[in-house]
Protein backbone atom coordinates (compact mmCIF):
# COMPACT_ATOMS: atom_id res chain seq x y z
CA UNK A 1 101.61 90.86 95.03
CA UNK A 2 102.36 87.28 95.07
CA UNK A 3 102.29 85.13 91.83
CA UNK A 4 98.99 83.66 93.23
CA UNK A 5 97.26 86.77 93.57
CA UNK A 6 98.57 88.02 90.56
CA UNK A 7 96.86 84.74 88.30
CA UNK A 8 94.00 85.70 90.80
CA UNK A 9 93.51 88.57 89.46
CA UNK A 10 94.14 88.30 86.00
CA UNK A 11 90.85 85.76 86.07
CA UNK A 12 89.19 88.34 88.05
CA UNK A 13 89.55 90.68 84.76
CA UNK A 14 88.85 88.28 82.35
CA UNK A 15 85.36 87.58 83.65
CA UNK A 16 85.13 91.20 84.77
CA UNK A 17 85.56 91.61 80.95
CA UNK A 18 82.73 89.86 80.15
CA UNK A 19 80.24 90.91 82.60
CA UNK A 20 80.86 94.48 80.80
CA UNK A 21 80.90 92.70 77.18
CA UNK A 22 77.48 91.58 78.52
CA UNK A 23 76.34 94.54 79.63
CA UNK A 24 77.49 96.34 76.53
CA UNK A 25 75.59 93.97 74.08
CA UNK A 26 72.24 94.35 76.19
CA UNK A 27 72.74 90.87 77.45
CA UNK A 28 71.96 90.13 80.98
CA UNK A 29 75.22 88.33 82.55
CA UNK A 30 74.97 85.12 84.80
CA UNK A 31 75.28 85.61 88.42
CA UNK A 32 78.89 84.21 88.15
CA UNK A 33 79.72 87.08 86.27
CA UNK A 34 78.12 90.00 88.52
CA UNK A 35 79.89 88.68 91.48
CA UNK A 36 83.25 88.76 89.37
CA UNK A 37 82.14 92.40 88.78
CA UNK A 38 81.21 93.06 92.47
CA UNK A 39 84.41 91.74 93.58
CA UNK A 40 86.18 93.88 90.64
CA UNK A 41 84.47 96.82 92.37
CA UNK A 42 85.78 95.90 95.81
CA UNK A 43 88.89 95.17 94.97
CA UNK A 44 89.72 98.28 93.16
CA UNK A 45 87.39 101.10 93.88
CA UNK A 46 89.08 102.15 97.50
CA UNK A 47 92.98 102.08 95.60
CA UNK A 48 91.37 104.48 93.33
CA UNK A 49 89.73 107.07 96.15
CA UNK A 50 93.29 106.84 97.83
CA UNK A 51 94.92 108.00 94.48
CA UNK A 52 92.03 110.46 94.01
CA UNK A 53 92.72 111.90 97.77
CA UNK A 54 96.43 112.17 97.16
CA UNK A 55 95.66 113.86 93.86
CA UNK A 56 94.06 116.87 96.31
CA UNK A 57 90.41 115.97 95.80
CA UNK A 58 88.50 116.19 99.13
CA UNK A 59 84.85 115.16 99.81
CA UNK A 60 82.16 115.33 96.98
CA UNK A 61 84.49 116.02 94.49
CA UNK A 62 86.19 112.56 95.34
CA UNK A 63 83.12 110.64 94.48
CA UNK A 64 82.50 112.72 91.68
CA UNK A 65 86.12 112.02 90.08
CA UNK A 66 85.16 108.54 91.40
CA UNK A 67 82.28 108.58 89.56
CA UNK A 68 83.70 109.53 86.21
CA UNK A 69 86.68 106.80 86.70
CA UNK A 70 83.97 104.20 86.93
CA UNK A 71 82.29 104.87 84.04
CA UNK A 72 85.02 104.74 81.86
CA UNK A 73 86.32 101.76 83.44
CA UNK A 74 82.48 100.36 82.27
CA UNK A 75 82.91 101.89 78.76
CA UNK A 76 85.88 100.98 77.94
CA UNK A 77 87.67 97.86 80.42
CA UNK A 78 85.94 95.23 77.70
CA UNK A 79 88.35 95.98 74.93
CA UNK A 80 91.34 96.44 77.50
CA UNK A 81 94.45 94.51 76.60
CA UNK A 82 97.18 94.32 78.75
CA UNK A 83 100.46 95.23 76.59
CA UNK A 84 103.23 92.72 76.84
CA UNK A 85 106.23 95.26 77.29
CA UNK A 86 104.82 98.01 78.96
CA UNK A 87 102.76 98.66 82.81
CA UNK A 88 98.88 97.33 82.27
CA UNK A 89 95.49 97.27 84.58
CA UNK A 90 96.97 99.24 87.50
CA UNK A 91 99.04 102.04 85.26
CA UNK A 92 95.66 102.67 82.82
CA UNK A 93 93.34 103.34 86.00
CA UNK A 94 95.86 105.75 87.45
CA UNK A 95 96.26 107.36 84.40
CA UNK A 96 92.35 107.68 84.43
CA UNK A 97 92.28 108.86 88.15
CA UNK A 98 94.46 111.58 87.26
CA UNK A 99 93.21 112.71 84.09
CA UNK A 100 89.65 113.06 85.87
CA UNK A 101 90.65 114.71 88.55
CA UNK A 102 92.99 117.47 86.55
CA UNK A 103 89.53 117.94 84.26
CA UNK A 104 88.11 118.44 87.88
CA UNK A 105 90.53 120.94 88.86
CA UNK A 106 90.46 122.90 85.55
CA UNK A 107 87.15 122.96 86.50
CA UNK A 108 87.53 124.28 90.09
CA UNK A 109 89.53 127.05 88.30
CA UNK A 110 87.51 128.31 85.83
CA UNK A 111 85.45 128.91 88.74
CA UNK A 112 87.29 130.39 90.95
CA UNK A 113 88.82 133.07 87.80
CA UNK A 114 84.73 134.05 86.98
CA UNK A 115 84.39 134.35 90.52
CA UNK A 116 87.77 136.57 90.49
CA UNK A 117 86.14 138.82 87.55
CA UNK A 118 83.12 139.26 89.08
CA UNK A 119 85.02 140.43 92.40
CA UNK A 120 87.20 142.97 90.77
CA UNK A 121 84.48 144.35 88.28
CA UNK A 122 82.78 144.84 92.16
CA UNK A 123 85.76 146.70 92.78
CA UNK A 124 87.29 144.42 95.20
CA UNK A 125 91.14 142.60 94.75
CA UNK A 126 90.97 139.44 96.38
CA UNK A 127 94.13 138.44 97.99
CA UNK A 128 96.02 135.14 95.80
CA UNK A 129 95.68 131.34 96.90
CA UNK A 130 98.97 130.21 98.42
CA UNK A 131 101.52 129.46 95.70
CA UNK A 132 102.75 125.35 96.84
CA UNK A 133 99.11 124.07 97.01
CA UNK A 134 100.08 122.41 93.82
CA UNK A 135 103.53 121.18 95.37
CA UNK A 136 102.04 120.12 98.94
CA UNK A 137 99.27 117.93 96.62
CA UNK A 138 101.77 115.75 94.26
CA UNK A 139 104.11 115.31 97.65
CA UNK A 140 100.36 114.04 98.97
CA UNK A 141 100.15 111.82 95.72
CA UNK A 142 103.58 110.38 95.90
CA UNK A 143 103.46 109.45 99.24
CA UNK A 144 99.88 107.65 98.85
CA UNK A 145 101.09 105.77 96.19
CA UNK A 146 104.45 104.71 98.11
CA UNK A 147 102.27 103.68 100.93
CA UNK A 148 100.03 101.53 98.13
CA UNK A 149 102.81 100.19 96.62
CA UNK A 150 104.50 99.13 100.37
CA UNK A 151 101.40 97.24 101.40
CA UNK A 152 101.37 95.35 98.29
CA UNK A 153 105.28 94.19 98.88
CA UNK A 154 103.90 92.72 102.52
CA UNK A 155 103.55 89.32 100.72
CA UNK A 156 107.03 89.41 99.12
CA UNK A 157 109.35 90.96 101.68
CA UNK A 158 109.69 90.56 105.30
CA UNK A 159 108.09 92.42 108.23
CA UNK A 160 111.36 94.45 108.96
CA UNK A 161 112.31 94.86 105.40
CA UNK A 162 108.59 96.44 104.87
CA UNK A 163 109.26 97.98 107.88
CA UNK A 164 112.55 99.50 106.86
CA UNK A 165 110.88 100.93 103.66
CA UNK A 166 108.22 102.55 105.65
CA UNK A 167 110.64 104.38 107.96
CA UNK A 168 112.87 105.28 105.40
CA UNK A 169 110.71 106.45 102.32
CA UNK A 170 107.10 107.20 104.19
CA UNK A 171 108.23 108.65 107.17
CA UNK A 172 111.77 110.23 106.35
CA UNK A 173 113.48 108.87 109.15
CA UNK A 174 117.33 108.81 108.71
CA UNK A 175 119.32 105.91 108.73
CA UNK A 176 120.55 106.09 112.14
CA UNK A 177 117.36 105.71 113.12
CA UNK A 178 116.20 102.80 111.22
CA UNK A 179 119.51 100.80 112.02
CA UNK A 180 118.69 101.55 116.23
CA UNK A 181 115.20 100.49 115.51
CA UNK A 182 115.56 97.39 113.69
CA UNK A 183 118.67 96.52 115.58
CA UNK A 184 120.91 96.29 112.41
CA UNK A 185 124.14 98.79 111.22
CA UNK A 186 123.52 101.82 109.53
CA UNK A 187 125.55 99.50 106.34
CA UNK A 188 123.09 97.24 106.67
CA UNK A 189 120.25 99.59 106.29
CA UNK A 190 121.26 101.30 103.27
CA UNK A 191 122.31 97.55 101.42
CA UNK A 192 119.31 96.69 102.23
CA UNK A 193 117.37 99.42 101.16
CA UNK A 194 119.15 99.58 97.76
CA UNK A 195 118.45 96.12 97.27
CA UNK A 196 114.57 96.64 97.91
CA UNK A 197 114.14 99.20 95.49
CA UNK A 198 114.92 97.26 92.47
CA UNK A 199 111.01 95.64 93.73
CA UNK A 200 109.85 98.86 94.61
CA UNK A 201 110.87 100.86 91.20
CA UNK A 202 109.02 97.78 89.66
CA UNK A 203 105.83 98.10 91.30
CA UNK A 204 105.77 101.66 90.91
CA UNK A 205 106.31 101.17 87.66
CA UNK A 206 103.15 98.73 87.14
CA UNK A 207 101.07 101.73 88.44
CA UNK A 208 102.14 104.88 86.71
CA UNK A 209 104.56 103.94 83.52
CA UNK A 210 107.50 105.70 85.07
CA UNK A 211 110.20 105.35 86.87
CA UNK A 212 110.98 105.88 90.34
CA UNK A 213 113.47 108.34 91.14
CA UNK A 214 116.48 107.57 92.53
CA UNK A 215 117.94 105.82 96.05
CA UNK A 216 120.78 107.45 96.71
């Protein structure tokens, strides 16, 4: 995100903030404000379904984890304040998108263990759910979020720098073939990806609170 988008959007939460202080106190916000949160809305709301996808949601229960995200973000975004030292905005909604969608899978497997019961009271042994469901959906997760966090470098990097990142850490290419598509040495590809993931660790790091694991 460029510096301009980022004082952008900064303003965009301040009077985001008090269209909900409005709300909150019963008080009916200008129309200034309810386009600040309308554009909030915009901005935000598809990031979140991505996360919610890559967290292994799929189609009502996306909206529903949706849902839930949004009214927290409406209960509690007024008395947000983003801390000085540590990952703000971006990290506290992902932290929400994945708390509400592990509630939702808890949930899902309560469920599915009654429904269990019931089938071997019924004398019946159903066969087990494949054991890397879990694995397959954070590889989903990680990769959404390294797409996210790609797109948002666009502004800062150029084409065939966001293009090497893509190859390398989206699609797994190797390194051979990143230097014969961009027309660079395989020494150049690796400087340059080490060099990019200084940015990259700090984005990711703006989302989640942790780090991103190594480079090498």
């Amino acid at each position: 995100m460029s510096e301009r988008g980022l004082k952008t959007n900064v303003e965009l939460l301040g009077l985001t903030q008090e269209y909900l202080r409005n709300e909150l106190e019963r008080q009916a916000p200008d129309s200034f404000l309810s386009t600040a949160w309308d554009e909030f809305y915009r901005v935000y709301n598809e990031l979140l379904r991505r996360f919610a996808v890559a967290r292994g949601l799929r189609g009502a229960n996306v909206d529903d984890c949706l849902q839930e995200v949004w009214f927290e973000i409406a209960r509690s975004l007024a008395e947000f304040e983003r801390p000085q030292d540590r990952p703000g905005l971006r990290a506290w909604m992902y932290s929400l998108v994945r708390s509400k969608a592990n509630d939702q899978f808890r949930r899902a497997n309560r469920r599915r263990e009654a429904s269990l019961d019931e089938a071997r009271l019924a004398g019946v042994e159903p066969q087990s759910p494949a054991s890397d469901s879990a694995q397959a959906s954070q590889h989903e997760w990680e990769r959404a979020l390294l797409e996210t966090v790609v797109e948002e470098l666009r502004g800062e990097i150029s084409p065939e720098n966001c293009r090497l990142l893509q190859m390398r850490l989206i699609e797994q290419r190797d390194v051979a073939e990143v230097a014969a598509e961009l027309q660079i040495s395989p020494e150049q590809v690796w400087y340059r990806q080490h060099r990019l993931m200084k940015k990259l660790k700090a984005r990711v790091a703006l989302f989640t609170g942790e780090q991103f694991g190594d480079d090498e």
